[in-house]
PDB file of N, CA and C in Angstrom:
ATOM      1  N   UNK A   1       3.086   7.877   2.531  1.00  0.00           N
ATOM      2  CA  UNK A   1       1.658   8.046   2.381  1.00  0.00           C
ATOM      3  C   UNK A   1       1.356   8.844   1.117  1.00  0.00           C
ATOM      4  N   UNK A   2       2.215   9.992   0.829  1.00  0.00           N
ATOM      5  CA  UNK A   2       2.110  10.921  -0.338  1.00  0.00           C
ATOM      6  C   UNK A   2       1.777   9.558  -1.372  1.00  0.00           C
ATOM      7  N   UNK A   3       2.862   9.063  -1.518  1.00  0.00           N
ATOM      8  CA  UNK A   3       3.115   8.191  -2.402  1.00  0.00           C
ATOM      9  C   UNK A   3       2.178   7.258  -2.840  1.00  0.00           C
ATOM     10  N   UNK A   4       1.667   6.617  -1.804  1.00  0.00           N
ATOM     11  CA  UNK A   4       0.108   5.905  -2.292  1.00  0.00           C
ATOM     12  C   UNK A   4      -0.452   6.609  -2.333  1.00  0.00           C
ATOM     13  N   UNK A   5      -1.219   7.936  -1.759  1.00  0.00           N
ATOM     14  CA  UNK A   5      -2.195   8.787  -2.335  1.00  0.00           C
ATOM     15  C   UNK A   5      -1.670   8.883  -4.321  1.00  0.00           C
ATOM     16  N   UNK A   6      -0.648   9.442  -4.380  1.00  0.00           N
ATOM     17  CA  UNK A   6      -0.140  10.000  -5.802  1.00  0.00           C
ATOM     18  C   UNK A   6      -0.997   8.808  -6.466  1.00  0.00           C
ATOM     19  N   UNK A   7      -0.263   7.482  -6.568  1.00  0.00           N
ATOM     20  CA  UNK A   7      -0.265   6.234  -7.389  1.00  0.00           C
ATOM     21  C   UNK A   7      -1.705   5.648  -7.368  1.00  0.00           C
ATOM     22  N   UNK A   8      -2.390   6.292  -6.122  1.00  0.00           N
ATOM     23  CA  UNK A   8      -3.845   5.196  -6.292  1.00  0.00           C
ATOM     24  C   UNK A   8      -4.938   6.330  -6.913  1.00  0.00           C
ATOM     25  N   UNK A   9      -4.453   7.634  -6.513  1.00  0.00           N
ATOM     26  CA  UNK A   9      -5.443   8.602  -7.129  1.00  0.00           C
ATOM     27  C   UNK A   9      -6.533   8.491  -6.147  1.00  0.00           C
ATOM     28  N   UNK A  10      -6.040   8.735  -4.687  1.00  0.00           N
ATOM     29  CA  UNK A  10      -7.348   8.937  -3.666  1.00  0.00           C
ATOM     30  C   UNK A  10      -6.405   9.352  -2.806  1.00  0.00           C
ATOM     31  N   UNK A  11      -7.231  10.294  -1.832  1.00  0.00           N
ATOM     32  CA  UNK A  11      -6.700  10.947  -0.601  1.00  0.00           C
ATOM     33  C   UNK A  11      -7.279   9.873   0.680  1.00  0.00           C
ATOM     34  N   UNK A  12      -5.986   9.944   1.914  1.00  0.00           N
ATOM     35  CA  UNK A  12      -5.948   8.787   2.760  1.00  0.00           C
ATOM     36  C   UNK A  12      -7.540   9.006   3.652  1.00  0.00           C
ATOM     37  N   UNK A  13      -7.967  10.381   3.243  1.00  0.00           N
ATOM     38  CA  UNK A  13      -8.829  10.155   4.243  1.00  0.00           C
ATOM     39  C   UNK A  13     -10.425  10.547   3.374  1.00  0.00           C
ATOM     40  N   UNK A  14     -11.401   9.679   3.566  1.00  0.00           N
ATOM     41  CA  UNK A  14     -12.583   9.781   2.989  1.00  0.00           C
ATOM     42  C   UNK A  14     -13.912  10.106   3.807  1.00  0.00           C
ATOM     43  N   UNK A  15     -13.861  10.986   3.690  1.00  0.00           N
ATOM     44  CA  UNK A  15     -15.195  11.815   5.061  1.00  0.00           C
ATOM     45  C   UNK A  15     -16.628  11.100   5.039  1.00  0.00           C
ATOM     46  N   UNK A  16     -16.656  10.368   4.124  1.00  0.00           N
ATOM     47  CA  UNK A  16     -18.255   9.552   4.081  1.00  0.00           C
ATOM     48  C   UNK A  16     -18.060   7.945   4.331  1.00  0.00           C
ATOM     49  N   UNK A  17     -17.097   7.723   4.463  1.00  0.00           N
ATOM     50  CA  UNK A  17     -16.457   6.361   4.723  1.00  0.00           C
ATOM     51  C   UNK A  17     -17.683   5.908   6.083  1.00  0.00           C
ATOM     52  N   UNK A  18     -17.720   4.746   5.994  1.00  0.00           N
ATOM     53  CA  UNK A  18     -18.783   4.385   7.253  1.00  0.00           C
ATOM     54  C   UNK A  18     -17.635   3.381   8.348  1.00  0.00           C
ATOM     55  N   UNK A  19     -16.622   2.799   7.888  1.00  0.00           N
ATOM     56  CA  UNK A  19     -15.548   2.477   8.691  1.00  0.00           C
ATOM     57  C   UNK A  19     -14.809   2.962   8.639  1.00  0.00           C
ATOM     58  N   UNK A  20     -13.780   2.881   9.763  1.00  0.00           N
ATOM     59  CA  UNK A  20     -12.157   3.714   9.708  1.00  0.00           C
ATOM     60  C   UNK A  20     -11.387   2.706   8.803  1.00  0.00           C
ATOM     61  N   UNK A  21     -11.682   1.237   8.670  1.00  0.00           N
ATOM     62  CA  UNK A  21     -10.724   0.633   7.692  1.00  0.00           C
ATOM     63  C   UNK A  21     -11.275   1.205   6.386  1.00  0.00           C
ATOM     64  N   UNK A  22     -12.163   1.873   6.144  1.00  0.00           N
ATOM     65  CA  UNK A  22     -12.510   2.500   4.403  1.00  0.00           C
ATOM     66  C   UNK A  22     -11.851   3.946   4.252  1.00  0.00           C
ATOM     67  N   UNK A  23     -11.321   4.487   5.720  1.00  0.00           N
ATOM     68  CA  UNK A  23     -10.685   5.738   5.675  1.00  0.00           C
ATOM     69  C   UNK A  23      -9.563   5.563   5.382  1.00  0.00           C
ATOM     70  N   UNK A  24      -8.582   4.614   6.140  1.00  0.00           N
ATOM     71  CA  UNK A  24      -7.154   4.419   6.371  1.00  0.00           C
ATOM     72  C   UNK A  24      -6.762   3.848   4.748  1.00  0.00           C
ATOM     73  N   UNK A  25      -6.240   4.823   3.993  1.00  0.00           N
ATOM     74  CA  UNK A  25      -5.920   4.597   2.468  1.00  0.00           C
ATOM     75  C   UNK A  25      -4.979   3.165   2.327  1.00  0.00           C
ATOM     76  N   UNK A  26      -3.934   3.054   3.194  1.00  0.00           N
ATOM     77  CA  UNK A  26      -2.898   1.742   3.436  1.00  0.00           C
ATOM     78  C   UNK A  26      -3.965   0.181   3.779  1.00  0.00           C
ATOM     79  N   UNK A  27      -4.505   0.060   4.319  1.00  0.00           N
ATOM     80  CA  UNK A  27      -5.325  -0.740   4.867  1.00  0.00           C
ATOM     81  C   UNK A  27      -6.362  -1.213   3.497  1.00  0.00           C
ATOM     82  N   UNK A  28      -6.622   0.052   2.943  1.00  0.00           N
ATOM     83  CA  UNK A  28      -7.861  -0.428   1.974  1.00  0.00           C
ATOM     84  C   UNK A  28      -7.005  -0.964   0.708  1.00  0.00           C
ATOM     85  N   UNK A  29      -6.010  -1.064  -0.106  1.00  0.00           N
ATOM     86  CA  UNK A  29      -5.188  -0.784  -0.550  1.00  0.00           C
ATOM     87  C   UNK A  29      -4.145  -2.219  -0.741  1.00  0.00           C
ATOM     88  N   UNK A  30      -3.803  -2.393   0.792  1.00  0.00           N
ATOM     89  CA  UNK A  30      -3.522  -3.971   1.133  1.00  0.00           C
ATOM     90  C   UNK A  30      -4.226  -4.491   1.307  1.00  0.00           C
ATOM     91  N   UNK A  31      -5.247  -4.631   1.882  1.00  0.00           N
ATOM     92  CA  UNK A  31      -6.190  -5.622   1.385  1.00  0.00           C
ATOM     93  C   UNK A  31      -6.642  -6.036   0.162  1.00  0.00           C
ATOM     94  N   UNK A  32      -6.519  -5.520  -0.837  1.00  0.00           N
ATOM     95  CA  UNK A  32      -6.849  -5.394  -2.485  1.00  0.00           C
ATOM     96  C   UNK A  32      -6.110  -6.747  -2.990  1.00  0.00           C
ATOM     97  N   UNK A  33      -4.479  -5.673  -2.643  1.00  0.00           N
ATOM     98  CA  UNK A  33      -3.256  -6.659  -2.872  1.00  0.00           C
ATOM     99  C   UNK A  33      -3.166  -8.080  -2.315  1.00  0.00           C
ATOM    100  N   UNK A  34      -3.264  -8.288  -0.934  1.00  0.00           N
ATOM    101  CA  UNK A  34      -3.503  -9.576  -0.524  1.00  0.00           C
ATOM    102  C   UNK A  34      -4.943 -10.503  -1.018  1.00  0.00           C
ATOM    103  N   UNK A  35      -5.974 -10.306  -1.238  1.00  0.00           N
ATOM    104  CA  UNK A  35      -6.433 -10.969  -2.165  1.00  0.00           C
ATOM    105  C   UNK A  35      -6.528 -11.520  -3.663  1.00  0.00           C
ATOM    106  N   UNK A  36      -5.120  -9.976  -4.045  1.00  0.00           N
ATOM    107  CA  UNK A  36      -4.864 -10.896  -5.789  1.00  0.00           C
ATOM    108  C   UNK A  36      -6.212  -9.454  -6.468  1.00  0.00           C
ATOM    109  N   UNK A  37      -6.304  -8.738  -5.815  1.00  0.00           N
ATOM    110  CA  UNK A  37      -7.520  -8.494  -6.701  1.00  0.00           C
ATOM    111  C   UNK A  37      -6.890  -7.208  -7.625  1.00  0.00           C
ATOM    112  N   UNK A  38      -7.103  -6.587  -8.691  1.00  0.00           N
ATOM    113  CA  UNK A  38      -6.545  -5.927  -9.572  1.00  0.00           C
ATOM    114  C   UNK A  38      -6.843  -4.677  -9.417  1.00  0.00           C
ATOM    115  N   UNK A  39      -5.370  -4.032  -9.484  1.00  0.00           N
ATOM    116  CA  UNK A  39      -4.876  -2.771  -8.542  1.00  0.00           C
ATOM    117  C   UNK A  39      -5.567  -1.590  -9.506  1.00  0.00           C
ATOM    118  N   UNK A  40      -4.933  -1.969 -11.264  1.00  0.00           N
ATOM    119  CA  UNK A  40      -4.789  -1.233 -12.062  1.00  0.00           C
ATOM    120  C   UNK A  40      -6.067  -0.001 -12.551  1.00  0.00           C
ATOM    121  N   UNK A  41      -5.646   0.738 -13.339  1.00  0.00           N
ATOM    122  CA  UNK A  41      -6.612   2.230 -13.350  1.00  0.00           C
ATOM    123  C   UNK A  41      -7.168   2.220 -14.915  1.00  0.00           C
ATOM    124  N   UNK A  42      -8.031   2.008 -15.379  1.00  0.00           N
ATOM    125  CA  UNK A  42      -8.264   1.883 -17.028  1.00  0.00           C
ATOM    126  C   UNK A  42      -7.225   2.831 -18.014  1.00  0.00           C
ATOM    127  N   UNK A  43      -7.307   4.504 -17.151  1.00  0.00           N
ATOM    128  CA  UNK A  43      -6.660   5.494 -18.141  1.00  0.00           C
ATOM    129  C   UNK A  43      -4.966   5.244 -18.125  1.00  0.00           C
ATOM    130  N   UNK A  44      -4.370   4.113 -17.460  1.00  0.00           N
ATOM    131  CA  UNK A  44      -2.869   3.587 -17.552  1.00  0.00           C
ATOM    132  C   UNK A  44      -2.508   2.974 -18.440  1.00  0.00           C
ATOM    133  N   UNK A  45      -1.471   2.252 -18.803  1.00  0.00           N
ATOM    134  CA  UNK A  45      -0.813   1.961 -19.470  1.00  0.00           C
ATOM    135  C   UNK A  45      -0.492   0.595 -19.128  1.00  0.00           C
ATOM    136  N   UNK A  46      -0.594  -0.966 -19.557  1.00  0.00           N
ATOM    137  CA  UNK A  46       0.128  -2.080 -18.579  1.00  0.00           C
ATOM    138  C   UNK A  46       1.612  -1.484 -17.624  1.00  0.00           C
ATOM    139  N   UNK A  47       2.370  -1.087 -18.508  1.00  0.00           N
ATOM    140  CA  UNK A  47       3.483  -0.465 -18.125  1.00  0.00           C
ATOM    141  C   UNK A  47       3.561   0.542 -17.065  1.00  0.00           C
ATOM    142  N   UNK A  48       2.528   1.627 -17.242  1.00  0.00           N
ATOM    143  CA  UNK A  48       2.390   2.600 -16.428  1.00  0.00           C
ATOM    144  C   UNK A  48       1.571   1.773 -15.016  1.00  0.00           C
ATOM    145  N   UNK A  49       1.200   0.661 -14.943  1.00  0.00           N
ATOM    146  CA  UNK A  49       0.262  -0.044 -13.751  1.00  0.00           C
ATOM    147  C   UNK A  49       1.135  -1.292 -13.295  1.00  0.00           C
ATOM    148  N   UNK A  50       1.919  -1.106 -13.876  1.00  0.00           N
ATOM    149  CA  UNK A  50       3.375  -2.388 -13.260  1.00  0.00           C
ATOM    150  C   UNK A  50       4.160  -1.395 -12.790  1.00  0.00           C
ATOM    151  N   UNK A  51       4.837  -0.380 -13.053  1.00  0.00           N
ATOM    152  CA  UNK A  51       5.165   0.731 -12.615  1.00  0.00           C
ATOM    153  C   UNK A  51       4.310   1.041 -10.617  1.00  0.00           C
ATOM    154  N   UNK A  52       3.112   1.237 -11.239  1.00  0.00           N
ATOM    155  CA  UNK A  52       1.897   1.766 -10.057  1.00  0.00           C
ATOM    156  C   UNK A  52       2.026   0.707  -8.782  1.00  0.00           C
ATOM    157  N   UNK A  53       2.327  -0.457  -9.398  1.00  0.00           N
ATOM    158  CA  UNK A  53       1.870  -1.620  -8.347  1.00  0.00           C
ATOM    159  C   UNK A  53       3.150  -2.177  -7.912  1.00  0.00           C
ATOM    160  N   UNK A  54       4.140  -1.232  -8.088  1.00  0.00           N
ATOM    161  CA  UNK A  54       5.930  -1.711  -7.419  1.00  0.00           C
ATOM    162  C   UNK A  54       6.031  -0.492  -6.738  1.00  0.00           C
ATOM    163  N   UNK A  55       6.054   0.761  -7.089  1.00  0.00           N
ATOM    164  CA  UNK A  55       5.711   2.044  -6.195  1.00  0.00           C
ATOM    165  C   UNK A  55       4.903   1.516  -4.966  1.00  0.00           C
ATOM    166  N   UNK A  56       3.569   1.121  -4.705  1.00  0.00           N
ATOM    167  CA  UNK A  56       2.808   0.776  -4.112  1.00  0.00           C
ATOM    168  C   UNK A  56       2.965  -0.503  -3.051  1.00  0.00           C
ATOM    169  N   UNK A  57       4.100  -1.132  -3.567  1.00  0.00           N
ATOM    170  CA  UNK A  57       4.406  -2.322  -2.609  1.00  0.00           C
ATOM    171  C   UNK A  57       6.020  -1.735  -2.034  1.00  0.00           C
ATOM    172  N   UNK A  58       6.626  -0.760  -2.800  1.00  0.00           N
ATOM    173  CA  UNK A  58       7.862  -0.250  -2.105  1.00  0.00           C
ATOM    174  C   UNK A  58       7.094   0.753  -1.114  1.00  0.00           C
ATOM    175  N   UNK A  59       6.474   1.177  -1.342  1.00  0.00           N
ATOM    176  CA  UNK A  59       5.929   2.361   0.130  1.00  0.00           C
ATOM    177  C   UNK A  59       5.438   1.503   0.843  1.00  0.00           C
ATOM    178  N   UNK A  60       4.984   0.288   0.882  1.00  0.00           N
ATOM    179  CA  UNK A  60       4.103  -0.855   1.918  1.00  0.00           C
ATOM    180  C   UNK A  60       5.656  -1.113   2.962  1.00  0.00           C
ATOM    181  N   UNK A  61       6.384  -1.319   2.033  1.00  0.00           N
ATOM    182  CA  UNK A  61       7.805  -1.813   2.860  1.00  0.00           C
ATOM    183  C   UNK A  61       8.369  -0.626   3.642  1.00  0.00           C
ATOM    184  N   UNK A  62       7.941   0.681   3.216  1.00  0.00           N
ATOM    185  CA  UNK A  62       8.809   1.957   3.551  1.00  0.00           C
ATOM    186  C   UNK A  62       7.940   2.305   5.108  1.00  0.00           C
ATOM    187  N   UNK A  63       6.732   1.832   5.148  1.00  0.00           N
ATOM    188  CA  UNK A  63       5.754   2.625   6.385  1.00  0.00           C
ATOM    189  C   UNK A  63       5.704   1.476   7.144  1.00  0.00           C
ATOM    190  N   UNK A  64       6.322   0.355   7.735  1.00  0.00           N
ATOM    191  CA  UNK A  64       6.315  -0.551   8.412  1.00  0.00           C
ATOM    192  C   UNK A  64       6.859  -0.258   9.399  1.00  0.00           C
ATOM    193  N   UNK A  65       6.000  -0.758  10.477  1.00  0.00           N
ATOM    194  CA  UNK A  65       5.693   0.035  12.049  1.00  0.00           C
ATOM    195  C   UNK A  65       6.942  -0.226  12.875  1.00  0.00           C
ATOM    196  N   UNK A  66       7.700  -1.888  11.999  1.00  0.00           N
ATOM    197  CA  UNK A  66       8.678  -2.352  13.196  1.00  0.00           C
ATOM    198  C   UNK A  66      10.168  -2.399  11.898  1.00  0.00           C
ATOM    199  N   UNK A  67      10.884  -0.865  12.512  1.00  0.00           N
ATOM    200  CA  UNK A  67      12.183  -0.490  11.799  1.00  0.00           C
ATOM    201  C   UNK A  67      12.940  -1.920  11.285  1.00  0.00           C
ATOM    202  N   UNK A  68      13.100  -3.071  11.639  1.00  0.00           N
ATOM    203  CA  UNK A  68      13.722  -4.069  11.556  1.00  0.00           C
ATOM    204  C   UNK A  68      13.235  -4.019   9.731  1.00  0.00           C
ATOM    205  N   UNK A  69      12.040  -4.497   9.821  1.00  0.00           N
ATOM    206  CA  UNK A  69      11.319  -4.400   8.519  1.00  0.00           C
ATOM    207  C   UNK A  69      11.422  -3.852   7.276  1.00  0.00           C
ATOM    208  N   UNK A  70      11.835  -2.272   7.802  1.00  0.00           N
ATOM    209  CA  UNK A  70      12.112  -1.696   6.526  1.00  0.00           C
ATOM    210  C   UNK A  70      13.282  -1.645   6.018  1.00  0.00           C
ATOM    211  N   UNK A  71      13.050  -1.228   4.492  1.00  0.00           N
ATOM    212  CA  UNK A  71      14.051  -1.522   3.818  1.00  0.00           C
ATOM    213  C   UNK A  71      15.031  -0.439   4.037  1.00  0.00           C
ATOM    214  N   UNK A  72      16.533  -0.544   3.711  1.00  0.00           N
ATOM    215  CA  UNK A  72      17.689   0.400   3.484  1.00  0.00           C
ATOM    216  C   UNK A  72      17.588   1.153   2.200  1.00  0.00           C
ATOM    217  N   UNK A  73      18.103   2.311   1.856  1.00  0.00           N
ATOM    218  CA  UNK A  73      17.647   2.699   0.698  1.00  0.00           C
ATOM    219  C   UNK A  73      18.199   2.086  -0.752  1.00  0.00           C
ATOM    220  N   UNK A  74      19.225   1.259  -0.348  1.00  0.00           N
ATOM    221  CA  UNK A  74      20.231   0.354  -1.497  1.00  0.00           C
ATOM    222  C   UNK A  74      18.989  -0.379  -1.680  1.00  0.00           C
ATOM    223  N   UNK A  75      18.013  -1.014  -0.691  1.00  0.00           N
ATOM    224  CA  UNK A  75      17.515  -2.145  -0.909  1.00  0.00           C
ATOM    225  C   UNK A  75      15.902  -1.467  -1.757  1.00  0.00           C
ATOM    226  N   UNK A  76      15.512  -0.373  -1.320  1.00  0.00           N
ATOM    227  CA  UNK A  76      14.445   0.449  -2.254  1.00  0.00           C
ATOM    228  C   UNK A  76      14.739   0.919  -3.768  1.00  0.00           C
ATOM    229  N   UNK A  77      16.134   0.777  -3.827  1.00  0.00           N
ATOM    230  CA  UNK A  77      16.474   1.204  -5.339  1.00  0.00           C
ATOM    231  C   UNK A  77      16.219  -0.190  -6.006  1.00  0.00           C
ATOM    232  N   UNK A  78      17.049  -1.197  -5.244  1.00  0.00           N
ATOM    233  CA  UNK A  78      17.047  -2.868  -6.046  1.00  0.00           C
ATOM    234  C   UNK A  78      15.257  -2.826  -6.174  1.00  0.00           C
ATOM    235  N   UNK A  79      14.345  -2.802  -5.353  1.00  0.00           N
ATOM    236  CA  UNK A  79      13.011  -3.168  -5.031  1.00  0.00           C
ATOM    237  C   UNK A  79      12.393  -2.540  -6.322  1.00  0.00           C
ATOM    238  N   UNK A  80      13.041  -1.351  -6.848  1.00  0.00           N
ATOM    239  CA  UNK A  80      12.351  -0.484  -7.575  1.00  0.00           C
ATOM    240  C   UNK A  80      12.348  -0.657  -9.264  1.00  0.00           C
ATOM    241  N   UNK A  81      14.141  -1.184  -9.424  1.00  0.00           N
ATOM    242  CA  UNK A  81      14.612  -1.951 -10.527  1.00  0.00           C
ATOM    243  C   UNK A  81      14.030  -3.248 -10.977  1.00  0.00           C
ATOM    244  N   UNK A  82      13.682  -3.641  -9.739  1.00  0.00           N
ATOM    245  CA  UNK A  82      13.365  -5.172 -10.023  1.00  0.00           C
ATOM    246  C   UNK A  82      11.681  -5.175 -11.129  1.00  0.00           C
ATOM    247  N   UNK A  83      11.495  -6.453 -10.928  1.00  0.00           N
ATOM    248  CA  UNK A  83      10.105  -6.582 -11.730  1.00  0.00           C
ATOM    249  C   UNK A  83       9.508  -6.654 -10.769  1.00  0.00           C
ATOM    250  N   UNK A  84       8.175  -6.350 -11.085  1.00  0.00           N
ATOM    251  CA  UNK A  84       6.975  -6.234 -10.085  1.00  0.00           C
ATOM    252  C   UNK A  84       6.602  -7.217  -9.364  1.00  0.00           C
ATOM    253  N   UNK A  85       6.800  -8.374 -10.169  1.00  0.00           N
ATOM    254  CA  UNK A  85       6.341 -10.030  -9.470  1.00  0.00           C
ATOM    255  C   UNK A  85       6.995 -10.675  -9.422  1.00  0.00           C
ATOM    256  N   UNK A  86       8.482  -9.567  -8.936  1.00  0.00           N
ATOM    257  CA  UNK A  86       9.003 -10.458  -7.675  1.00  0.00           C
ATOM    258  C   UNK A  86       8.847  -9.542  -6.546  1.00  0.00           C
ATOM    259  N   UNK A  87       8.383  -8.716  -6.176  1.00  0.00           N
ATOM    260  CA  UNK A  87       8.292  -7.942  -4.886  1.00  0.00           C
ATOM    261  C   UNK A  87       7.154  -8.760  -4.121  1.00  0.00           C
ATOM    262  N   UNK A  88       7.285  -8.739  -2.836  1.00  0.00           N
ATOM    263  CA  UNK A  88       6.814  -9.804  -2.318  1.00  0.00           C
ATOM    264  C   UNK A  88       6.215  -8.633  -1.233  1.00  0.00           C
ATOM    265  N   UNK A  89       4.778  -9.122  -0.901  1.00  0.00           N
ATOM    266  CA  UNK A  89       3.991  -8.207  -0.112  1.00  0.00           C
ATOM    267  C   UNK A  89       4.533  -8.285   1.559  1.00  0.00           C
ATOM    268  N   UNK A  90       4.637  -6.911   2.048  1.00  0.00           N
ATOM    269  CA  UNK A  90       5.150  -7.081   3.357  1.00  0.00           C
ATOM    270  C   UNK A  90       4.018  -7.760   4.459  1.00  0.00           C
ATOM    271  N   UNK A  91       4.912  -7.933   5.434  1.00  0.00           N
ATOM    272  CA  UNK A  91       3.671  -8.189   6.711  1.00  0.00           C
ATOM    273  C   UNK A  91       3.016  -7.168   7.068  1.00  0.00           C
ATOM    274  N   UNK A  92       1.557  -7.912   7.340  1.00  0.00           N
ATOM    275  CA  UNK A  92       0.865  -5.992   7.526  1.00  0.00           C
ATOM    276  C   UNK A  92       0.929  -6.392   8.767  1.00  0.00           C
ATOM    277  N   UNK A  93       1.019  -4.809   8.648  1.00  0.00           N
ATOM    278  CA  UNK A  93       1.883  -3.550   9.848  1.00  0.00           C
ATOM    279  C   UNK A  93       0.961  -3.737  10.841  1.00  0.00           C
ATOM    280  N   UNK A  94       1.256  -3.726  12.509  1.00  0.00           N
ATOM    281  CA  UNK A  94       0.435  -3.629  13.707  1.00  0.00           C
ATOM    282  C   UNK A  94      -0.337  -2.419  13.615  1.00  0.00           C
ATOM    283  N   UNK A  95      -0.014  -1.676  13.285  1.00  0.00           N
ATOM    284  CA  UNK A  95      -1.007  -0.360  12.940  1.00  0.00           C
ATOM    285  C   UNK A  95      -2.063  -0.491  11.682  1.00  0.00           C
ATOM    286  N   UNK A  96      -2.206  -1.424  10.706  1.00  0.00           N
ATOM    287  CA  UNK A  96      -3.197  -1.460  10.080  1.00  0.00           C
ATOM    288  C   UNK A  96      -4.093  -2.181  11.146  1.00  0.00           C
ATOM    289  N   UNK A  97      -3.428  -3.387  11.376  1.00  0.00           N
ATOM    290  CA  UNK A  97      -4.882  -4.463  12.620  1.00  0.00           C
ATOM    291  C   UNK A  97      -5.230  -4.085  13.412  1.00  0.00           C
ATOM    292  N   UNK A  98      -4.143  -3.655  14.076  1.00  0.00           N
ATOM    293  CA  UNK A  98      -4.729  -3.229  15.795  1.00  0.00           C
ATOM    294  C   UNK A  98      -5.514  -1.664  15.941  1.00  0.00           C
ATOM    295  N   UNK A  99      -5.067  -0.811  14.855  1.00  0.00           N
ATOM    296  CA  UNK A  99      -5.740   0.631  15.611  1.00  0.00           C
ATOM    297  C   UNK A  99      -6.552   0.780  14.888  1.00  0.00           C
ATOM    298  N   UNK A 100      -7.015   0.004  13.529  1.00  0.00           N
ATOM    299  CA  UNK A 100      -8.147   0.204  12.568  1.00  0.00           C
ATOM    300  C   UNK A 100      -8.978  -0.812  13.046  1.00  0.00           C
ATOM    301  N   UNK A 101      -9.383  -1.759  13.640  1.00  0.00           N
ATOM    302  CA  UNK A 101     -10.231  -2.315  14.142  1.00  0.00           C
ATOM    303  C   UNK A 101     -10.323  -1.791  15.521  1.00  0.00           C
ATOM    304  N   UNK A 102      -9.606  -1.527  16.189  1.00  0.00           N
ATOM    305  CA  UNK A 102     -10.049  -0.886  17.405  1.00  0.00           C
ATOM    306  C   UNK A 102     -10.903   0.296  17.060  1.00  0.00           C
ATOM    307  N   UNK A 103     -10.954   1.257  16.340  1.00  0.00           N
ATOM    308  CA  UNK A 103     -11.325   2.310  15.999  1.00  0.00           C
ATOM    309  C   UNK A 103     -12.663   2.138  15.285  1.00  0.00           C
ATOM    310  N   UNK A 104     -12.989   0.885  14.617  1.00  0.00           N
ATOM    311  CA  UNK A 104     -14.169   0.087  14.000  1.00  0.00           C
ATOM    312  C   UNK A 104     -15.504   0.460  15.063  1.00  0.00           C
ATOM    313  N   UNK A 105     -14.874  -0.676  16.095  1.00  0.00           N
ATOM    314  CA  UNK A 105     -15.651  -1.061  17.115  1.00  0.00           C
ATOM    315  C   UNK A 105     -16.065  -0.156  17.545  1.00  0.00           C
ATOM    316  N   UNK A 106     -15.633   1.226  17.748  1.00  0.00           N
ATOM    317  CA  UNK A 106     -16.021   2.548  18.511  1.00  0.00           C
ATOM    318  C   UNK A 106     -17.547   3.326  18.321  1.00  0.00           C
TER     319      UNK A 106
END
């Protein structure tokens, strides 16, 4: 979680948020990513935001709810070496769907 807070430059939790999916920093974040929509920060660097957006998909793989899922740490170093577009977005986690829409509805 540190880790996407660091890289996105927002804290996970936003006190004026009007949904819990606008609170939950992971949730708002992957959703971005799964639509393709552009992660990057103006004051970066291409480099420094290909960098941002492999950090950001290795912590997606690191907080996945079902251990099977996550990666070994051999496999977070390869993930980290690699290029950005080939990291492939994980399955989102039962804890983004199920307890952020439950928590919606409330």
């Amino acid at each position: 979680m540190m880790l996407m807070e660091i890289v996105g430059k927002r804290k996970n939790l936003t006190a004026s948020a009007e949904h819990s999916s606008q609170v939950y920093f992971p949730t708002w974040i992957y959703d971005r990513l799964q639509l393709g929509e552009n992660i990057e920060l103006e004051d970066m660097t291409e480099s420094e935001n290909s960098i941002r957006r492999k950090m950001i998909m290795v912590a997606f793989w690191c907080i996945q709810t079902k251990p099977i899922h996550r990666p070994s740490m051999t496999k977070v170093l390869k993930m980290l070496e690699s290029e950005d577009e080939l990291l492939e977005i994980p399955p989102k986690s039962l804890i983004f769907s199920v307890d952020m829409s439950c928590n919606d509805s409330e």
